[in-house]
C-alpha atoms as a PDB file:
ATOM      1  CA  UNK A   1     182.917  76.541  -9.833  1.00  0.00           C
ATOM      2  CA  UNK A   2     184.232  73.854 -12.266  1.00  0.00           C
ATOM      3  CA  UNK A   3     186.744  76.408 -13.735  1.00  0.00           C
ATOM      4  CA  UNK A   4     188.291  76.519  -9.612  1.00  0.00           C
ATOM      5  CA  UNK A   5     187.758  73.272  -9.757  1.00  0.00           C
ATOM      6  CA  UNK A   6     190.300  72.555 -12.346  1.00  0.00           C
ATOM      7  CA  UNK A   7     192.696  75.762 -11.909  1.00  0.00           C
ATOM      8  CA  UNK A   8     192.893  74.299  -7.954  1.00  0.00           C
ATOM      9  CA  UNK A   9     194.007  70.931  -9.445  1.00  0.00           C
ATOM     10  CA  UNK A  10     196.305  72.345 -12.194  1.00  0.00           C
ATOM     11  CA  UNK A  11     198.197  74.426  -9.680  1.00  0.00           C
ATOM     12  CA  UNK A  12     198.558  71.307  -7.231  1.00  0.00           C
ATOM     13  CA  UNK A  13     199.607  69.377 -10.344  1.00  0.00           C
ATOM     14  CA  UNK A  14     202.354  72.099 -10.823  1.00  0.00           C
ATOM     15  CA  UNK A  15     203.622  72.361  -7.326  1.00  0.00           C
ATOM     16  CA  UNK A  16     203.777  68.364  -7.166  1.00  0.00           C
ATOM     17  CA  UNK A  17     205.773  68.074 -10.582  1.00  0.00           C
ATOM     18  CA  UNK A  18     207.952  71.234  -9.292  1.00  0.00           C
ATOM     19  CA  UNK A  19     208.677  69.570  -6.179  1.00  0.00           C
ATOM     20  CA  UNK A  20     209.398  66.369  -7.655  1.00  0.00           C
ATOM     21  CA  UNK A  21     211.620  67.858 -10.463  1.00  0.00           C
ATOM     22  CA  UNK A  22     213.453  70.262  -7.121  1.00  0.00           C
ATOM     23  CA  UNK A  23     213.881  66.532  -5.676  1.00  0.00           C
ATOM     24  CA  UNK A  24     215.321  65.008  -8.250  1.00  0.00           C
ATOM     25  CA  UNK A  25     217.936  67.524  -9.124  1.00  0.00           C
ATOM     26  CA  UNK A  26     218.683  67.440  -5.377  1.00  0.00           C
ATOM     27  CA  UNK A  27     219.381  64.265  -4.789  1.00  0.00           C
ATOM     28  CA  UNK A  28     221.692  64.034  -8.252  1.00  0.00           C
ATOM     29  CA  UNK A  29     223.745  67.069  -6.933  1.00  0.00           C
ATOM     30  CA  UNK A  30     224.144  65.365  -4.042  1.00  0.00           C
ATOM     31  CA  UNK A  31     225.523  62.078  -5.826  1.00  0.00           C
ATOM     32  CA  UNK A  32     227.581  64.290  -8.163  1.00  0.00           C
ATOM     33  CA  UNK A  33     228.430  67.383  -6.800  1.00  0.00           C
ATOM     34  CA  UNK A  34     227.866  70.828  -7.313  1.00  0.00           C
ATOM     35  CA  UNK A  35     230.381  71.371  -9.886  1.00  0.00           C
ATOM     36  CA  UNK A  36     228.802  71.238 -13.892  1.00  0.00           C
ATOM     37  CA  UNK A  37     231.517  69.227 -14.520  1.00  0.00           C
ATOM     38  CA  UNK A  38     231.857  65.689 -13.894  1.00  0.00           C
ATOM     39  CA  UNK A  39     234.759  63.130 -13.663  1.00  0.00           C
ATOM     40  CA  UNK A  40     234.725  59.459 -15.530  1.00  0.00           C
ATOM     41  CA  UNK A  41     237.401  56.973 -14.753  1.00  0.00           C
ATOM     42  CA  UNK A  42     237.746  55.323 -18.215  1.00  0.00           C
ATOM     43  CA  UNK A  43     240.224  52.505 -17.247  1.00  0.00           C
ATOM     44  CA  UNK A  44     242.078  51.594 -14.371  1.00  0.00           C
ATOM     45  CA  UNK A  45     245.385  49.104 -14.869  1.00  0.00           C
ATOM     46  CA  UNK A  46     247.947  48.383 -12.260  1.00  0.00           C
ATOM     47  CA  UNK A  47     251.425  47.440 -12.280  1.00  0.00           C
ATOM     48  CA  UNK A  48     253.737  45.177 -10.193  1.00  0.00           C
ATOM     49  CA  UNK A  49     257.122  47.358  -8.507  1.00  0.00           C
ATOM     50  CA  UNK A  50     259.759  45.151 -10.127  1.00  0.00           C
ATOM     51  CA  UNK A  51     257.905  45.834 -13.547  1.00  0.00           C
ATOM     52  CA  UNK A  52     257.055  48.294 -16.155  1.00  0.00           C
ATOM     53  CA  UNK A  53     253.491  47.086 -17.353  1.00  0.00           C
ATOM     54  CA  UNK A  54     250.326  47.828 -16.644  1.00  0.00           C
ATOM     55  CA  UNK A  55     247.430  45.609 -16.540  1.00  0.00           C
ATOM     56  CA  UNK A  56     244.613  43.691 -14.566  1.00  0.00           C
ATOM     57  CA  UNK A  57     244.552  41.977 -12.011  1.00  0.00           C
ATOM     58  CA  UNK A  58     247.828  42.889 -10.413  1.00  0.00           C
ATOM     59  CA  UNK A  59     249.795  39.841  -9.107  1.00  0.00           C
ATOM     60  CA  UNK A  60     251.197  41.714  -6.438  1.00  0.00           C
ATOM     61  CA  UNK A  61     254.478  39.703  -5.143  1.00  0.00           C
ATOM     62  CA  UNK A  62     255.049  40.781  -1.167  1.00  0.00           C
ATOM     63  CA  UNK A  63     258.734  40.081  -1.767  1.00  0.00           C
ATOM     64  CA  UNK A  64     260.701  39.442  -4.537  1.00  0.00           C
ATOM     65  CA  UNK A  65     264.405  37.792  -4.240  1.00  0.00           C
ATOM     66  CA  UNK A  66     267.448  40.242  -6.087  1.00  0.00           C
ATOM     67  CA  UNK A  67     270.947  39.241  -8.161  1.00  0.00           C
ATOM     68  CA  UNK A  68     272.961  41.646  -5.923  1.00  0.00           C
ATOM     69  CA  UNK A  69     276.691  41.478  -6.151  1.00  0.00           C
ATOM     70  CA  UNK A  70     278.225  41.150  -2.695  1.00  0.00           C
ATOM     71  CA  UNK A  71     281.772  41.168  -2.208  1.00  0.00           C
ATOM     72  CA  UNK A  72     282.111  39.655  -5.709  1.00  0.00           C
ATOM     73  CA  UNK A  73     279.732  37.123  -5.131  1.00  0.00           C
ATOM     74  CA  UNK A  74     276.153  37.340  -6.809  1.00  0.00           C
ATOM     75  CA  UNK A  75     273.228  36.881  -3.869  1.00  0.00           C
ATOM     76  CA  UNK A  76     269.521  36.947  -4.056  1.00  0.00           C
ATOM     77  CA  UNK A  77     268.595  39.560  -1.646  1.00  0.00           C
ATOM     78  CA  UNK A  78     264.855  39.866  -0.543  1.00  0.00           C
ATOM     79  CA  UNK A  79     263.314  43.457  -1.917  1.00  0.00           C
ATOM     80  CA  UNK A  80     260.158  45.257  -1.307  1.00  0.00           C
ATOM     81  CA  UNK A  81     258.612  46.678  -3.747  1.00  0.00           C
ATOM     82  CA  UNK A  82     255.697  49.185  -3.722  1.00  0.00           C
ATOM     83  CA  UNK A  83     253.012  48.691  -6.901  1.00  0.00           C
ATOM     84  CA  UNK A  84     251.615  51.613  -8.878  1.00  0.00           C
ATOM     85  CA  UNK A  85     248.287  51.965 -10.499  1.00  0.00           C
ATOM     86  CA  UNK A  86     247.081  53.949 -13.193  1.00  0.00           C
ATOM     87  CA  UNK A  87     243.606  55.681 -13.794  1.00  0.00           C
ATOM     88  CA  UNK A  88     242.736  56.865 -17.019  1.00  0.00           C
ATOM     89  CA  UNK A  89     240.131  60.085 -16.539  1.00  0.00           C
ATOM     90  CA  UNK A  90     237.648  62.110 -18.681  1.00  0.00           C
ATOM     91  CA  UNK A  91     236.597  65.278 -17.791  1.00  0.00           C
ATOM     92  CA  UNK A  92     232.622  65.658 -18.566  1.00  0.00           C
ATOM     93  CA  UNK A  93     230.033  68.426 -18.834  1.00  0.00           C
ATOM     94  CA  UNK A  94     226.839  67.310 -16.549  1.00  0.00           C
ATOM     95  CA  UNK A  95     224.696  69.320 -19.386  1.00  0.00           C
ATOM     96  CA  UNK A  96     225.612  69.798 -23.025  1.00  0.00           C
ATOM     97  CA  UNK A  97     225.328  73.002 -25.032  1.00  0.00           C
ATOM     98  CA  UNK A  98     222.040  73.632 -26.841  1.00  0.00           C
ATOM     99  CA  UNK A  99     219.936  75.968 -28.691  1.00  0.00           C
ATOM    100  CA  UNK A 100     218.119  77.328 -25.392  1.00  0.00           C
ATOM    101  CA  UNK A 101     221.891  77.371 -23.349  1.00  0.00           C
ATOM    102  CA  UNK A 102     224.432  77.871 -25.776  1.00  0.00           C
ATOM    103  CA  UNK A 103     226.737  77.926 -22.933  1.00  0.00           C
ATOM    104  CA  UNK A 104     230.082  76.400 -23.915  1.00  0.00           C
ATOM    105  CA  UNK A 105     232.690  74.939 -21.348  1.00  0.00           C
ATOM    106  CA  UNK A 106     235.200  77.049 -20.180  1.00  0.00           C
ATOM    107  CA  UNK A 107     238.877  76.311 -18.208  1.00  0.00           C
ATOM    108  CA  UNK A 108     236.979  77.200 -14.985  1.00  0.00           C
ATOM    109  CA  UNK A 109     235.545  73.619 -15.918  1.00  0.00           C
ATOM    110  CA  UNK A 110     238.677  71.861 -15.981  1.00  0.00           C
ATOM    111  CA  UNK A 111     239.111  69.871 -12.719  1.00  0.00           C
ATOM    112  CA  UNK A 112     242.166  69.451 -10.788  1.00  0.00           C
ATOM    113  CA  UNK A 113     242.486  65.953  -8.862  1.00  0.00           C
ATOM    114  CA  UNK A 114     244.562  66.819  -5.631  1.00  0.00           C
ATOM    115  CA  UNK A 115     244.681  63.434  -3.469  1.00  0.00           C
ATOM    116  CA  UNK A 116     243.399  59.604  -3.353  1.00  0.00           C
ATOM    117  CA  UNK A 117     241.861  57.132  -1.039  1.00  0.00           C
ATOM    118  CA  UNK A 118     242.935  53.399  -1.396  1.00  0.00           C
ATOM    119  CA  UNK A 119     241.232  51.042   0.832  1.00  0.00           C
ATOM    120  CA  UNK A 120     241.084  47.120   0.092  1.00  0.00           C
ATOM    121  CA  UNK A 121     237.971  44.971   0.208  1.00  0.00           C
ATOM    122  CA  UNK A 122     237.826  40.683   0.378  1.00  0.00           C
ATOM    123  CA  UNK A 123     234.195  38.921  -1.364  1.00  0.00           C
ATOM    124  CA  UNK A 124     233.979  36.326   1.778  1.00  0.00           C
ATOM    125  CA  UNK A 125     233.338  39.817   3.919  1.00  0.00           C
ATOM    126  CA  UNK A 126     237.235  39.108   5.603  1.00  0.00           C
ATOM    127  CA  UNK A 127     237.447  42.853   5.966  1.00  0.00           C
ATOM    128  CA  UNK A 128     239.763  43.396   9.368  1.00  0.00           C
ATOM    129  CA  UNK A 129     242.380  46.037   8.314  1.00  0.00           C
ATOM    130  CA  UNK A 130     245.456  44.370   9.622  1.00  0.00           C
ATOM    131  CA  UNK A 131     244.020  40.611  10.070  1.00  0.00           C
ATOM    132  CA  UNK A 132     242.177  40.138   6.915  1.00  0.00           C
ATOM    133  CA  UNK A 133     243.298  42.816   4.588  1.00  0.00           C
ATOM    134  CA  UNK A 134     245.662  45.854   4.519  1.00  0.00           C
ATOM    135  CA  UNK A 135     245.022  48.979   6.106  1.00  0.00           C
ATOM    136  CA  UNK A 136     244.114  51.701   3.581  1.00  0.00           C
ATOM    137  CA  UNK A 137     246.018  55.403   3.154  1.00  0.00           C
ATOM    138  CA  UNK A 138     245.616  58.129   1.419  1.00  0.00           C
ATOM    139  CA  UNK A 139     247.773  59.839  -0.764  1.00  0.00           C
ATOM    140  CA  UNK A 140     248.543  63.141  -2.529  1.00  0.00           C
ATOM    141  CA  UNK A 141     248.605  63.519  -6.348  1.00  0.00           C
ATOM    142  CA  UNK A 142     248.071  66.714  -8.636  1.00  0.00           C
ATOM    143  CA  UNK A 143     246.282  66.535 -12.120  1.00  0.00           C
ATOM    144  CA  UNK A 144     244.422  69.179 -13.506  1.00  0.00           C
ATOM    145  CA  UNK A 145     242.304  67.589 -16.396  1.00  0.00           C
ATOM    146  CA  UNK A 146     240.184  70.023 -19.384  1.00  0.00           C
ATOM    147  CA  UNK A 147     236.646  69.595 -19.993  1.00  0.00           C
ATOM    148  CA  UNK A 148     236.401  67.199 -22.835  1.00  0.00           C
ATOM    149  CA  UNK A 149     239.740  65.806 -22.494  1.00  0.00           C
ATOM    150  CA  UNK A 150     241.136  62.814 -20.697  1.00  0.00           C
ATOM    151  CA  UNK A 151     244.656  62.527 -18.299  1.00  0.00           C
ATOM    152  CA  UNK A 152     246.516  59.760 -16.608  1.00  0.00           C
ATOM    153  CA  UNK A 153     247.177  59.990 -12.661  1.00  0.00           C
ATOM    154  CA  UNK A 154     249.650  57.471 -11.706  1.00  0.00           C
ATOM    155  CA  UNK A 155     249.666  56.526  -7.757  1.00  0.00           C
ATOM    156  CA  UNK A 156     250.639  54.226  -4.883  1.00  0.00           C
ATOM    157  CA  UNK A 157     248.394  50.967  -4.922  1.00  0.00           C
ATOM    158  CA  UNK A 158     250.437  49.457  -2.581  1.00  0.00           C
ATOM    159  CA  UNK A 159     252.727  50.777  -0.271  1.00  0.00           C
ATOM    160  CA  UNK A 160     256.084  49.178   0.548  1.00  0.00           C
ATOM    161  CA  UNK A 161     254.986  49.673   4.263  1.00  0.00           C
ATOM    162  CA  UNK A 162     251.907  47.280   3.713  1.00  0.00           C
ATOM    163  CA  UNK A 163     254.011  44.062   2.717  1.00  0.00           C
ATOM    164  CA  UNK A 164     256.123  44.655   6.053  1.00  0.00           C
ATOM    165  CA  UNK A 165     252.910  44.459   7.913  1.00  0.00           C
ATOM    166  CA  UNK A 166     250.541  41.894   8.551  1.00  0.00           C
ATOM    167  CA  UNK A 167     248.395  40.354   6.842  1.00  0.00           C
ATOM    168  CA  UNK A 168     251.056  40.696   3.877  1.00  0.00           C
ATOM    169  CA  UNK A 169     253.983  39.970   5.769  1.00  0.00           C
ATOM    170  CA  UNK A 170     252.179  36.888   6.930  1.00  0.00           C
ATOM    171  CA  UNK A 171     252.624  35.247   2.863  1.00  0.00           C
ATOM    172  CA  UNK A 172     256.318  35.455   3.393  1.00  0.00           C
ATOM    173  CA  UNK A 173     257.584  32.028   2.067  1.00  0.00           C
ATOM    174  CA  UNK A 174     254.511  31.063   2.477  1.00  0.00           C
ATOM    175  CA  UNK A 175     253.749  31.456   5.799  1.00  0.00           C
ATOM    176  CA  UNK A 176     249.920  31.465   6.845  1.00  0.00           C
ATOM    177  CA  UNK A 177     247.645  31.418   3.871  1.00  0.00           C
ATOM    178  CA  UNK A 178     249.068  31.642   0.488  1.00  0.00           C
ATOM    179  CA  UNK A 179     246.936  33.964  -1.596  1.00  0.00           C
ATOM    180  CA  UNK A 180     245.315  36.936  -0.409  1.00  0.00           C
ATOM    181  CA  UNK A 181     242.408  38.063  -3.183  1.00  0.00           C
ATOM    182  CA  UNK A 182     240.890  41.496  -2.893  1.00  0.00           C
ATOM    183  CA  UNK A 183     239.290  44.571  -4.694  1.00  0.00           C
ATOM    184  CA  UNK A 184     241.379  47.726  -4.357  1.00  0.00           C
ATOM    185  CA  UNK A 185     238.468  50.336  -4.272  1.00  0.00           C
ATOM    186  CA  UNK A 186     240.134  53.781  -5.193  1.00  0.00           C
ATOM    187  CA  UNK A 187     238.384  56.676  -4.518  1.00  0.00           C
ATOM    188  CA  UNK A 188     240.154  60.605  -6.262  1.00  0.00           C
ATOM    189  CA  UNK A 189     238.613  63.791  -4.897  1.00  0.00           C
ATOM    190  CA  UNK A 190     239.378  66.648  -6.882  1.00  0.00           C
ATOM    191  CA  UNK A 191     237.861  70.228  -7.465  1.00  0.00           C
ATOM    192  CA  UNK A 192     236.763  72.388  -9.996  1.00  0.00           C
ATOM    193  CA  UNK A 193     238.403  75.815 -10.694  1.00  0.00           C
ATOM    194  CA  UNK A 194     235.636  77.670  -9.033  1.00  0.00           C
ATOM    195  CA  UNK A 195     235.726  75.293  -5.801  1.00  0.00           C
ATOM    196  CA  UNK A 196     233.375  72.729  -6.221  1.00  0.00           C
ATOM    197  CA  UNK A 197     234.475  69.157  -4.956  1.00  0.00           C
ATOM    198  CA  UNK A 198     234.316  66.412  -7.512  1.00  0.00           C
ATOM    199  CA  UNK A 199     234.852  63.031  -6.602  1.00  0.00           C
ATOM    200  CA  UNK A 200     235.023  59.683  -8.573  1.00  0.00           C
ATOM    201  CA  UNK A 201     235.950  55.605  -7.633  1.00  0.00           C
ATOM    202  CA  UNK A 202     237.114  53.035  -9.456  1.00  0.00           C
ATOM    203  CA  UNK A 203     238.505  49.330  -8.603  1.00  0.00           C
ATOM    204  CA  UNK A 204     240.939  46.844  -9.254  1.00  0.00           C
ATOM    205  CA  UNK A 205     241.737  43.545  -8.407  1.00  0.00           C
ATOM    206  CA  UNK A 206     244.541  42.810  -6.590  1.00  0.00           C
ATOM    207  CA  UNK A 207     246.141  39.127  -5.803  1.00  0.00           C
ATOM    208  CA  UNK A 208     248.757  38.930  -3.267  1.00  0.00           C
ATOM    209  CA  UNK A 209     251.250  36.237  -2.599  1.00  0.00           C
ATOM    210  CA  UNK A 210     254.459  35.538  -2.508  1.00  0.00           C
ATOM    211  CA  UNK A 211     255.027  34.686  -6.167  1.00  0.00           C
ATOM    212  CA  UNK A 212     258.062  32.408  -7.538  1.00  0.00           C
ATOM    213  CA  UNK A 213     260.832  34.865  -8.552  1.00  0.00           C
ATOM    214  CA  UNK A 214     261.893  33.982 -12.362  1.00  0.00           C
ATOM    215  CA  UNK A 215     265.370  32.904 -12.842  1.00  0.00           C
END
């Protein structure tokens, strides 16, 4: 009787801990994907239209006044320009090679990042697309990165389109309020080469205003 006793409880014990363990993995595919490989934004930097570096936080100017030669005559002519950012991304194998699974990534790990999701975010909960904020887009891109290795994808922060809309068109000369502060919250969705989606999100901050043009 004691020896059912204990086998009852030792196969309970097992089922629990088997459940638990099917539980956990569940709920980490679900936050990762399906795919054994994994993708890690290492940095993300933007970088103002009318310039050539990248860093953080982007100072993003809504207009920016133009030496333009007109009829002879040099005139500052109000541009738009759109900003880029830049995400810096590692390619990552959920489970590393060992004795008992020798298994060693393959290209049909490599991940190829097809399109982007920028949407825009203030701290004081502002959040209106249009009134508060910009509305966000989505874009296309296409970056296939190996297992182990890391790649650039270079892509539209901000549209030209947004600064001719409100709020951004709003900062114009400094119309309305004068700064606009917000996180740009980029989210890539890529896939594996056997089909499995892979997503990943990073952030920036972006400042907008209608910044003094240098001379």
């Amino acid at each position: 009787m004691n020896t059912r006793f204990f086998t009852s409880h030792a196969a309970r014990a097992f089922v629990a801990g088997c459940a638990l363990l099917a539980t956990s993995c569940g709920s980490e595919m679900l936050r990762t994907g399906r795919s054994p490989s994994m993708l890690v934004i290492e940095q993300m930097s933007a970088s103002a239209g009318n310039s050539d570096d990248f860093a953080t936080p982007l100072l993003s100017d809504v207009q920016v006044l133009v030496d333009t030669q007109v009829g002879g005559a040099t005139v500052e002519v109000p541009t738009t320009f759109n900003d880029l950012g830049r995400a810096t991304m590692r390619v990552m194998m959920k489970a590393q090679p060992t004795l008992l699974n020798p298994v060693s990534p393959t290209e049909m790990n490599a991940i190829t990042i097809n399109r982007y999701r920028v949407t825009y975010r203030r701290s004081d909960g502002r959040n209106t697309p249009g009134v508060d904020v910009p509305f966000g887009f989505d874009g296309a891109t296409g970056v296939t990165i190996e297992p182990g290795s890391s790649g650039e994808v270079i892509f539209d922060l901000v549209r030209h389109s947004s600064k001719l809309e409100p709020p951004l068109r709003n900062l114009i000369a400094g119309g309305g309020l004068i700064f606009i502060n917000t996180i740009a919250e980029v989210t890539f969705f890529g896939r594996d080469q056997n089909g499995n989606e892979v997503t990943a999100t990073g952030m920036v901050d972006v400042i907008f205003g209608d910044f003094g043009d240098e001379e």
